[in-house]
C-alpha atoms as a PDB file:
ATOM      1  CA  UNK A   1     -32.561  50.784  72.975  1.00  0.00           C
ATOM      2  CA  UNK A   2     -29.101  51.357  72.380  1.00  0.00           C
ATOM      3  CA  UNK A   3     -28.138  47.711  73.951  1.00  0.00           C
ATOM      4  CA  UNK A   4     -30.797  46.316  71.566  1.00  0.00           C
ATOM      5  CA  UNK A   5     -28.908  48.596  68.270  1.00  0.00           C
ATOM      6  CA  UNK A   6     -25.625  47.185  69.325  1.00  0.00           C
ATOM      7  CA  UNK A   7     -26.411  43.454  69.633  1.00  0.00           C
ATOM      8  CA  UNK A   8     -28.038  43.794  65.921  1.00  0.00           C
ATOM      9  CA  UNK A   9     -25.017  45.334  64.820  1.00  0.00           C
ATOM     10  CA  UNK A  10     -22.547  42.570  66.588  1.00  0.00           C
ATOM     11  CA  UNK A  11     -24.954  40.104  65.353  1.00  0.00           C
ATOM     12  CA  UNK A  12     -24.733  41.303  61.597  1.00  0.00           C
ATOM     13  CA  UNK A  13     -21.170  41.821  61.628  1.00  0.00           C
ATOM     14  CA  UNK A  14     -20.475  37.919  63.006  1.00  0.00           C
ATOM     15  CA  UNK A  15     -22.921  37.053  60.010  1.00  0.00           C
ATOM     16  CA  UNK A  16     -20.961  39.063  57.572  1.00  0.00           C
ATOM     17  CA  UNK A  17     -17.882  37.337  58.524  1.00  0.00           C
ATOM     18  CA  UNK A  18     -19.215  34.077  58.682  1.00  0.00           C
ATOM     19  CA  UNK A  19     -20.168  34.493  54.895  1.00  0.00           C
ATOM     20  CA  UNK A  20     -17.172  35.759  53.610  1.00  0.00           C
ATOM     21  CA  UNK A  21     -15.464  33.035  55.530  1.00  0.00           C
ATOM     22  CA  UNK A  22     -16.784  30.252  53.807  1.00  0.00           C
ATOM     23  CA  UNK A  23     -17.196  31.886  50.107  1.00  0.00           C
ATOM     24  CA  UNK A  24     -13.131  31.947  50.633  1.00  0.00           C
ATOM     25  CA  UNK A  25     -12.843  28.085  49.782  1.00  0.00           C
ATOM     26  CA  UNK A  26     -15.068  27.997  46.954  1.00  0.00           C
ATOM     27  CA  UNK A  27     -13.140  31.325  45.676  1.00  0.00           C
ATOM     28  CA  UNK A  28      -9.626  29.363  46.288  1.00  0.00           C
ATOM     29  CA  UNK A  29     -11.142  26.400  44.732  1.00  0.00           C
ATOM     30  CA  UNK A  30     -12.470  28.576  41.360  1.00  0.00           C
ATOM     31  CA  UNK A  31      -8.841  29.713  41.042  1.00  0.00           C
ATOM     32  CA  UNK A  32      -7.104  26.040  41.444  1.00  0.00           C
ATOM     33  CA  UNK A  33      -9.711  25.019  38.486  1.00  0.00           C
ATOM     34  CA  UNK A  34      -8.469  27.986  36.371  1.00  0.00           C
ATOM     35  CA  UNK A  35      -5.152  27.001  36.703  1.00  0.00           C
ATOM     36  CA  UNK A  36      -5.465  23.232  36.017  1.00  0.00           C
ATOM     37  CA  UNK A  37      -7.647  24.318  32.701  1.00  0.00           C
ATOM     38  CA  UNK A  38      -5.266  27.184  31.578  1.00  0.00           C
ATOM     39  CA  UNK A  39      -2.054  24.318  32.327  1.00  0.00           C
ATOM     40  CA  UNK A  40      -4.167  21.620  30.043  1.00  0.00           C
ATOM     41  CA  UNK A  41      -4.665  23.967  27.253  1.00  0.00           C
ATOM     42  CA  UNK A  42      -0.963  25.337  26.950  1.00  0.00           C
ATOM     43  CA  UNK A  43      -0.290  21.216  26.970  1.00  0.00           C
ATOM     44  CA  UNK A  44      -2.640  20.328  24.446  1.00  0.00           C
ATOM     45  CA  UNK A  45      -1.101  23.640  21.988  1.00  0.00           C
ATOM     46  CA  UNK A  46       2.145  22.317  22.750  1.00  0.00           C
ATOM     47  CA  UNK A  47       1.170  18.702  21.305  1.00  0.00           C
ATOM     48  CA  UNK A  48      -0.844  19.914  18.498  1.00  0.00           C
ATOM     49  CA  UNK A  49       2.394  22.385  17.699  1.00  0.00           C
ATOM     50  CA  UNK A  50       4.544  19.333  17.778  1.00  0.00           C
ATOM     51  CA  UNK A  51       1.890  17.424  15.624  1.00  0.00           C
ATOM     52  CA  UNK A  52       2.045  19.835  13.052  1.00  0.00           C
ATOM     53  CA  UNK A  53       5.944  19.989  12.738  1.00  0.00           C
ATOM     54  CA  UNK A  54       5.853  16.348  12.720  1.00  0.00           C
ATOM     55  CA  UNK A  55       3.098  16.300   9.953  1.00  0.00           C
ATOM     56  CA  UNK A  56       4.927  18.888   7.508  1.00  0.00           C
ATOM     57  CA  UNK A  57       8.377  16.733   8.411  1.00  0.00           C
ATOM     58  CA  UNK A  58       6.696  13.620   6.761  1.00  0.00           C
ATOM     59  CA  UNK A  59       5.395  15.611   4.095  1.00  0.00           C
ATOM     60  CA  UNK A  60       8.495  16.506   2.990  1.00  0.00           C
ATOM     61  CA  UNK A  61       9.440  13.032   2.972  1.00  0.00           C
ATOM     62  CA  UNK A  62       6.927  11.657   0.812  1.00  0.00           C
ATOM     63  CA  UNK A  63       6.868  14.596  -1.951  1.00  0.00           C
ATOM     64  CA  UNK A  64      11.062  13.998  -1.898  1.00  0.00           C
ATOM     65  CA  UNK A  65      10.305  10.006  -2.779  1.00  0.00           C
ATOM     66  CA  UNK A  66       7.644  11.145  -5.051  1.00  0.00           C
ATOM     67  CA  UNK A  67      10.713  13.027  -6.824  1.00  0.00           C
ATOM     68  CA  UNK A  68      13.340  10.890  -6.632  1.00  0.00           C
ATOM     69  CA  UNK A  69      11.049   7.363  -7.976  1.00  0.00           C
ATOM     70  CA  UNK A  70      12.719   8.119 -11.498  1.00  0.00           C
ATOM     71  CA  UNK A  71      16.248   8.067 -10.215  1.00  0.00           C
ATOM     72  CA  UNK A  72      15.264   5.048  -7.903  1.00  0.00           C
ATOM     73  CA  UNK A  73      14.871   3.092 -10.907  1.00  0.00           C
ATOM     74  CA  UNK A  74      18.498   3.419 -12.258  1.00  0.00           C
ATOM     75  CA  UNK A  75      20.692   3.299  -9.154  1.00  0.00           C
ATOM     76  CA  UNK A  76      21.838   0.473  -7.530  1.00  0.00           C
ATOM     77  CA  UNK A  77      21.530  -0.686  -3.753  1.00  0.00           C
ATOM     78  CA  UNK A  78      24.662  -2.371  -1.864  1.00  0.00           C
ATOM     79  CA  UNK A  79      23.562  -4.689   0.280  1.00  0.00           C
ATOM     80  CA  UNK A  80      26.550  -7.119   0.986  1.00  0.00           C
ATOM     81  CA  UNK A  81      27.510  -9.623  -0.672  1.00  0.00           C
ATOM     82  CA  UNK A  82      24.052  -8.455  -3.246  1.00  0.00           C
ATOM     83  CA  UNK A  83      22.906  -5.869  -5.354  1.00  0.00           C
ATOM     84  CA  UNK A  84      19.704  -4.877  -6.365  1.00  0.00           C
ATOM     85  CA  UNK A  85      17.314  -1.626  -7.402  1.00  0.00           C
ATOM     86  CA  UNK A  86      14.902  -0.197  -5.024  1.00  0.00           C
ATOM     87  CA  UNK A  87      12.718   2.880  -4.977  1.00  0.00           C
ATOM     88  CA  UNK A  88       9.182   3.559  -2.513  1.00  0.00           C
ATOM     89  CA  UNK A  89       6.414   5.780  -3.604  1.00  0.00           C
ATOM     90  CA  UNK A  90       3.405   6.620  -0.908  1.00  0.00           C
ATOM     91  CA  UNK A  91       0.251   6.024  -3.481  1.00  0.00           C
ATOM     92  CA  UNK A  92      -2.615   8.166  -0.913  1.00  0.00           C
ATOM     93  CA  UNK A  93       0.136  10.891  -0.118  1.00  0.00           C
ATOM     94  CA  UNK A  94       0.219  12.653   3.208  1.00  0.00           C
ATOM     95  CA  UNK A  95      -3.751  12.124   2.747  1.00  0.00           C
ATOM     96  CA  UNK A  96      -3.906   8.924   4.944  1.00  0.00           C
ATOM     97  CA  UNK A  97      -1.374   9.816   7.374  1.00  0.00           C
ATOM     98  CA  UNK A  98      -2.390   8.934  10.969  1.00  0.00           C
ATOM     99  CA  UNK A  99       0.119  10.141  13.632  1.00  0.00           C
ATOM    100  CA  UNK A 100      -0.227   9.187  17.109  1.00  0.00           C
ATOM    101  CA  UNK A 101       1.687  11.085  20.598  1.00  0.00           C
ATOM    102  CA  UNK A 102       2.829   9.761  23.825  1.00  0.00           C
ATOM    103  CA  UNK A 103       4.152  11.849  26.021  1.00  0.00           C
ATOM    104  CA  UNK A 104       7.281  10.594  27.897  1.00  0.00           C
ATOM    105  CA  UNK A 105       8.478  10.909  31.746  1.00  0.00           C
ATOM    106  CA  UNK A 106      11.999  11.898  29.946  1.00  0.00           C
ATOM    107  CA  UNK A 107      13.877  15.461  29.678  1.00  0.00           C
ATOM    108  CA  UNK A 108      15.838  14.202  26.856  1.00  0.00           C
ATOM    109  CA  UNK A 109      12.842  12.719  24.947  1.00  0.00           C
ATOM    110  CA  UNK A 110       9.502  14.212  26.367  1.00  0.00           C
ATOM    111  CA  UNK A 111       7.917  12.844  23.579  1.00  0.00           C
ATOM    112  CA  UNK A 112       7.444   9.532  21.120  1.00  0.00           C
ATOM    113  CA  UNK A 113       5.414   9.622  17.782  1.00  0.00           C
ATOM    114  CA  UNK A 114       4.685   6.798  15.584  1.00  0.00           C
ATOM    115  CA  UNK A 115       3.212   7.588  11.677  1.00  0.00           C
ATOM    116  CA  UNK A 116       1.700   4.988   9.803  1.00  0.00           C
ATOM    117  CA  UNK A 117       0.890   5.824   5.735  1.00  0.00           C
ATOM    118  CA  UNK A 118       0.396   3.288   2.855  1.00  0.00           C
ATOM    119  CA  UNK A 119       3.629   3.023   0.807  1.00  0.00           C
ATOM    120  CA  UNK A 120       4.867   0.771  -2.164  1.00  0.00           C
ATOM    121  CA  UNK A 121       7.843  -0.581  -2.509  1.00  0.00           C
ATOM    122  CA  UNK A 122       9.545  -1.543  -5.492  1.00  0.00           C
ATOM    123  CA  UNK A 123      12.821  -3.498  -5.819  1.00  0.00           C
ATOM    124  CA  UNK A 124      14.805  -6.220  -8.321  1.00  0.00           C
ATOM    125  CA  UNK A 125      15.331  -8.880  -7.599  1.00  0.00           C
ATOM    126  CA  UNK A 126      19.215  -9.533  -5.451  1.00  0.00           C
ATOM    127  CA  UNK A 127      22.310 -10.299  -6.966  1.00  0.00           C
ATOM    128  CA  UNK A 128      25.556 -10.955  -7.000  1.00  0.00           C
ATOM    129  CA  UNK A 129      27.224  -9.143  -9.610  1.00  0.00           C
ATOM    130  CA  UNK A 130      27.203  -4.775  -9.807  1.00  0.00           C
ATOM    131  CA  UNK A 131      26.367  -5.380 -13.654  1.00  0.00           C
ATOM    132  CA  UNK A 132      23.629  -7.953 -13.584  1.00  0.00           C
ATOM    133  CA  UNK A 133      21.613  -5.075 -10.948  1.00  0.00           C
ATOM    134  CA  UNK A 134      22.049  -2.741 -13.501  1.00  0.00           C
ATOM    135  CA  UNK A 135      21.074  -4.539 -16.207  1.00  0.00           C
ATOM    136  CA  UNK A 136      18.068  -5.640 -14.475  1.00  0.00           C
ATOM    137  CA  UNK A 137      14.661  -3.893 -15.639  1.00  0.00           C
ATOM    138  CA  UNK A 138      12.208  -6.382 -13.737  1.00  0.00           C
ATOM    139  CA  UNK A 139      11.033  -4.543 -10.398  1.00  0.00           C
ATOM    140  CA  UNK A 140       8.516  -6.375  -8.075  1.00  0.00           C
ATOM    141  CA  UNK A 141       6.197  -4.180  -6.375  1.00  0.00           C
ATOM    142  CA  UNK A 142       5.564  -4.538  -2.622  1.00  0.00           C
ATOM    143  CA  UNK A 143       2.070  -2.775  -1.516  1.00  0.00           C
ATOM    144  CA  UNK A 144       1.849  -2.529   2.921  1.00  0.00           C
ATOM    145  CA  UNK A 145       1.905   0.107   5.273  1.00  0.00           C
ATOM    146  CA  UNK A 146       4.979   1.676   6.663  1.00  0.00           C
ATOM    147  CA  UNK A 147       5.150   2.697  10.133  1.00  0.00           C
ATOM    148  CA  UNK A 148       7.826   5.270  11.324  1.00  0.00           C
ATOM    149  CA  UNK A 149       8.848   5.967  14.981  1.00  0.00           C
ATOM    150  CA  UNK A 150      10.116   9.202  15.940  1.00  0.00           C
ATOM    151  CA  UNK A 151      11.380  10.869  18.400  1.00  0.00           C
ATOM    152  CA  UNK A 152      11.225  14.755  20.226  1.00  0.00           C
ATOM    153  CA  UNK A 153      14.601  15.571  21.013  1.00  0.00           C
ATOM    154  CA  UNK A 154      16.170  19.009  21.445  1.00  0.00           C
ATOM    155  CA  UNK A 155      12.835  20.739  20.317  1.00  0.00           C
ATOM    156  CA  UNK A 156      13.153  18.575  16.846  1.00  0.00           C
ATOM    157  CA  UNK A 157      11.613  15.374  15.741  1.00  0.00           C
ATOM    158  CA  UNK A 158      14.220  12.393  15.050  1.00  0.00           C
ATOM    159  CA  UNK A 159      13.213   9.129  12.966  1.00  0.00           C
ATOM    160  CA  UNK A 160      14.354   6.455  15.214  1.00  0.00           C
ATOM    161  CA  UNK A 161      12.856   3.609  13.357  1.00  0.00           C
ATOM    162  CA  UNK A 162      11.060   2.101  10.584  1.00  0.00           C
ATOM    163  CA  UNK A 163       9.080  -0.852   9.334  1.00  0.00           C
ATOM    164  CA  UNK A 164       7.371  -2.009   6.342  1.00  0.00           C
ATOM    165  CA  UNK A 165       4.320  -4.790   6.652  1.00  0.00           C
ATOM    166  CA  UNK A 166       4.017  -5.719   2.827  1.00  0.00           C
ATOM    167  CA  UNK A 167       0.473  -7.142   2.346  1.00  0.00           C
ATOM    168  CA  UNK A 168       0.791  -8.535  -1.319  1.00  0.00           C
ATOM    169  CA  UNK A 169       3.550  -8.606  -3.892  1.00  0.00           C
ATOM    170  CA  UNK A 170       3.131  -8.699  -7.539  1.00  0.00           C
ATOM    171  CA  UNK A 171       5.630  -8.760 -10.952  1.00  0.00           C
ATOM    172  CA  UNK A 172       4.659  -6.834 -14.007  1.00  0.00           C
ATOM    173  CA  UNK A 173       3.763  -9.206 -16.677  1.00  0.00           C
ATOM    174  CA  UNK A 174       3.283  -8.367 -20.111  1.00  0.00           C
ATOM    175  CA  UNK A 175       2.083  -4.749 -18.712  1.00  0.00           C
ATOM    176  CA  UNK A 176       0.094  -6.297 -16.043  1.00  0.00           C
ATOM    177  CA  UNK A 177       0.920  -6.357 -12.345  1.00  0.00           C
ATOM    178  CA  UNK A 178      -0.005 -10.399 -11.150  1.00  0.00           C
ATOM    179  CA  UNK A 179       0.816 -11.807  -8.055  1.00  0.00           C
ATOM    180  CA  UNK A 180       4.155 -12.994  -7.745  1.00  0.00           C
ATOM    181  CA  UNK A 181       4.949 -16.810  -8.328  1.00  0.00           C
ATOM    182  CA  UNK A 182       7.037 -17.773  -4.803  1.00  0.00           C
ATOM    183  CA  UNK A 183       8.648 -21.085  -7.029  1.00  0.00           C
ATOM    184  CA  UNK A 184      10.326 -18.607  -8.833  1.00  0.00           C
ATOM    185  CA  UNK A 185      11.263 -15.594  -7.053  1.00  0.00           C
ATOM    186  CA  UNK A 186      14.581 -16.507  -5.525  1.00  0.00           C
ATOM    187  CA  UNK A 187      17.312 -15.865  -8.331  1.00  0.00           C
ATOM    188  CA  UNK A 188      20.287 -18.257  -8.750  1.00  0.00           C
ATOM    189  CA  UNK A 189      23.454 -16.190  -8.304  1.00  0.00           C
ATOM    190  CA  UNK A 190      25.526 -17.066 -11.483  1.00  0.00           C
ATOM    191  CA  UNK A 191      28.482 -18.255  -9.446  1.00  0.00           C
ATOM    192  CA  UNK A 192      25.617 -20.759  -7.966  1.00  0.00           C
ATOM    193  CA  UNK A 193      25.184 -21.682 -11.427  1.00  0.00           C
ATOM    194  CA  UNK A 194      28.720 -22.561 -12.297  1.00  0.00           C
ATOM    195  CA  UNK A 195      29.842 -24.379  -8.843  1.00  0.00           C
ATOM    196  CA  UNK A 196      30.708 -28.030  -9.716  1.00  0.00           C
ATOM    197  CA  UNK A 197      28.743 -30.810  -8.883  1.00  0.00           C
ATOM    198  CA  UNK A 198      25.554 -27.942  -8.601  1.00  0.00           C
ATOM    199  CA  UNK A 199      22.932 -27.444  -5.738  1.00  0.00           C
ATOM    200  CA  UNK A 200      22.759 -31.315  -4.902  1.00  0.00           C
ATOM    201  CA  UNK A 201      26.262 -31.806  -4.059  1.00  0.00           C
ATOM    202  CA  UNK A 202      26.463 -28.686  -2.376  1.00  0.00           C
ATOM    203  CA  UNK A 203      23.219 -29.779  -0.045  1.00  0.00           C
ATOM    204  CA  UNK A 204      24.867 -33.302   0.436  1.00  0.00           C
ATOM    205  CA  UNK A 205      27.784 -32.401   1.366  1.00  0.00           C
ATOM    206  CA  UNK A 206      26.192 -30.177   4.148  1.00  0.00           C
ATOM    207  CA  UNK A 207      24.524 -33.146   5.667  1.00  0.00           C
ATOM    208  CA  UNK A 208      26.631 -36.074   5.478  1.00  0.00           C
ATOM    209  CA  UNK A 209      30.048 -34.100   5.337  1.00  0.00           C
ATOM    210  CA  UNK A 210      30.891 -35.959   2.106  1.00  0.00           C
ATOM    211  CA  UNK A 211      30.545 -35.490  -1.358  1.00  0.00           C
ATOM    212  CA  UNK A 212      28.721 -37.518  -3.918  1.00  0.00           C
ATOM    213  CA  UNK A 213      31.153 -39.958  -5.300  1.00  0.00           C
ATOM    214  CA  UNK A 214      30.374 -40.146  -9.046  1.00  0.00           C
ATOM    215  CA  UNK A 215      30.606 -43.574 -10.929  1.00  0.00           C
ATOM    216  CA  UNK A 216      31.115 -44.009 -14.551  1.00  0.00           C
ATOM    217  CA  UNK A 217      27.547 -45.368 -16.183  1.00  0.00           C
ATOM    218  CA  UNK A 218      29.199 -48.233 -16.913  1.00  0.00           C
ATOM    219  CA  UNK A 219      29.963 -49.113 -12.893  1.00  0.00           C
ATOM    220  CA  UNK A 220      26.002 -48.482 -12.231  1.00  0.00           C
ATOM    221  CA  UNK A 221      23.848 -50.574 -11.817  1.00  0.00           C
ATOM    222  CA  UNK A 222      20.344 -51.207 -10.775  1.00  0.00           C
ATOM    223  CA  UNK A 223      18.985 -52.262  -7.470  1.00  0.00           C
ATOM    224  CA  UNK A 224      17.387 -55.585  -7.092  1.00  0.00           C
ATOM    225  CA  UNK A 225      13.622 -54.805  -8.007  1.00  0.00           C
ATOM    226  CA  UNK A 226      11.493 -54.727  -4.568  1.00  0.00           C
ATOM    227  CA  UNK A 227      14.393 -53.664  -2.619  1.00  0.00           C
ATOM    228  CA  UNK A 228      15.446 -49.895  -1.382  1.00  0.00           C
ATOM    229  CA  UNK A 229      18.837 -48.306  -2.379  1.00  0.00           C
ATOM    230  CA  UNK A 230      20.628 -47.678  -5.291  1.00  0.00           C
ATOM    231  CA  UNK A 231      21.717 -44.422  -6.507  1.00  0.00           C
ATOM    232  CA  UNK A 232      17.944 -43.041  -7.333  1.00  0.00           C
ATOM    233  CA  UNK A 233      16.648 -43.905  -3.965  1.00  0.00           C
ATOM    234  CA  UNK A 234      19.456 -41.647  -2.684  1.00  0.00           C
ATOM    235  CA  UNK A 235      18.450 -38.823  -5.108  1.00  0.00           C
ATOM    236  CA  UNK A 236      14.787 -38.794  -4.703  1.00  0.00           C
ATOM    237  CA  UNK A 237      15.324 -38.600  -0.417  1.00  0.00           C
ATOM    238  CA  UNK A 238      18.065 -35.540  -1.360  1.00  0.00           C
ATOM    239  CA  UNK A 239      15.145 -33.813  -3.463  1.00  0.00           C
ATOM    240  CA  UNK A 240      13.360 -33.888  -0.466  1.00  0.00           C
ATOM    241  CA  UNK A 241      15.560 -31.976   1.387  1.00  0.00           C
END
């Protein structure tokens, strides 16, 4: 009897053991999962932290152009040799911002952001004199969507980069904003204007290396009817260039 109570005993305690042995995986197994989930979630804070920085960063940046659109319209750009008016306002706000993350396998920069918004950008027309910028009321208006890259770096977000993508561009006509006429868009500069000889001399001169000798109306002459030459042969192949 007492053989018979000890083998059930060994028998229950091998049993016992056996269970607890293989519960021990699943219990290592739990904890690895807890970790993994708990890591994730302190990532995904971390990114939505940095998203919101990022957001109120841009923000900023639109309500300042929102401000300054008045004093855009006034101060003059240097842009060598040109000079010209410009000023951007962001029509939808920070309502149709869309920001996008990437983490990066960097120290330096762990992360990359770009934001794209819908901006409008308005700007004369270039020139070559200070004066004739300032005097210059006539602002084209550029409509796209701006995208800005920035960068994390030192715990702060850093614009890196920029670009605009303008989708139409219009002039205000008589009150009216119309698409703008490409014929006539490109202003003369006025020193353009006064060069001797004027833009067809200037364009010969680049191809051939000479300049148009000009021949009292007296010395010209017309070409032989039927055959090619003459002096307006040679102008209507330089229009063409």
């Amino acid at each position: 009897m007492a053989r018979t109570l000890g083998r059930c005993a060994a028998v229950t305690m091998v049993s016992l053991m056996l269970v607890s042995c293989a519960h021990i995986p699943f219990f290592h197994r739990d904890k690895r999962e807890a970790g993994v989930s708990t890591e994730m979630a302190a990532v995904q804070k971390k990114t939505t932290d940095y998203e919101n920085e990022l957001r109120g960063l841009v923000t900023g940046h639109i309500d300042a152009a929102a401000k300054s659109g008045d004093a855009g319209r006034t101060q003059v750009v240097r842009r060598k040799p040109y000079f010209y008016k410009e000023y951007e306002i962001y029509p939808e706000g920070a309502g149709d911002l869309k920001i996008t993350i990437q983490e990066k396998e960097s120290r330096s920069v762990p992360y990359i952001a770009d934001v794209t918004m819908s901006k409008q950008r308005y700007a004369t027309r270039m020139h070559r004199k200070r004066g004739e910028a300032e005097q210059d009321r006539n602002f084209l208006r550029d409509t796209g969507t701006e995208t800005d890259t920035y960068e994390l770096r030192n715990g702060k977000w850093t614009r890196v980069g920029s670009m605009f993508v303008a989708t139409k561009s219009e002039e205000s006509v008589n009150g009216e904003w119309l698409p703008v006429d490409e014929t006539v868009k490109r202003t003369v500069a006025s020193e353009e204007q006064k060069a001797k000889g004027g833009w067809l001399k200037r364009t010969w001169a680049n191809i051939t290396g000479k300049e148009i000798e000009e021949k009292p109306a007296k010395d010209k002459k017309a070409p032989p009817k039927g055959q090619p030459g003459g002096s307006q042969s040679t102008m209507r192949r330089l229009q063409v260039f």
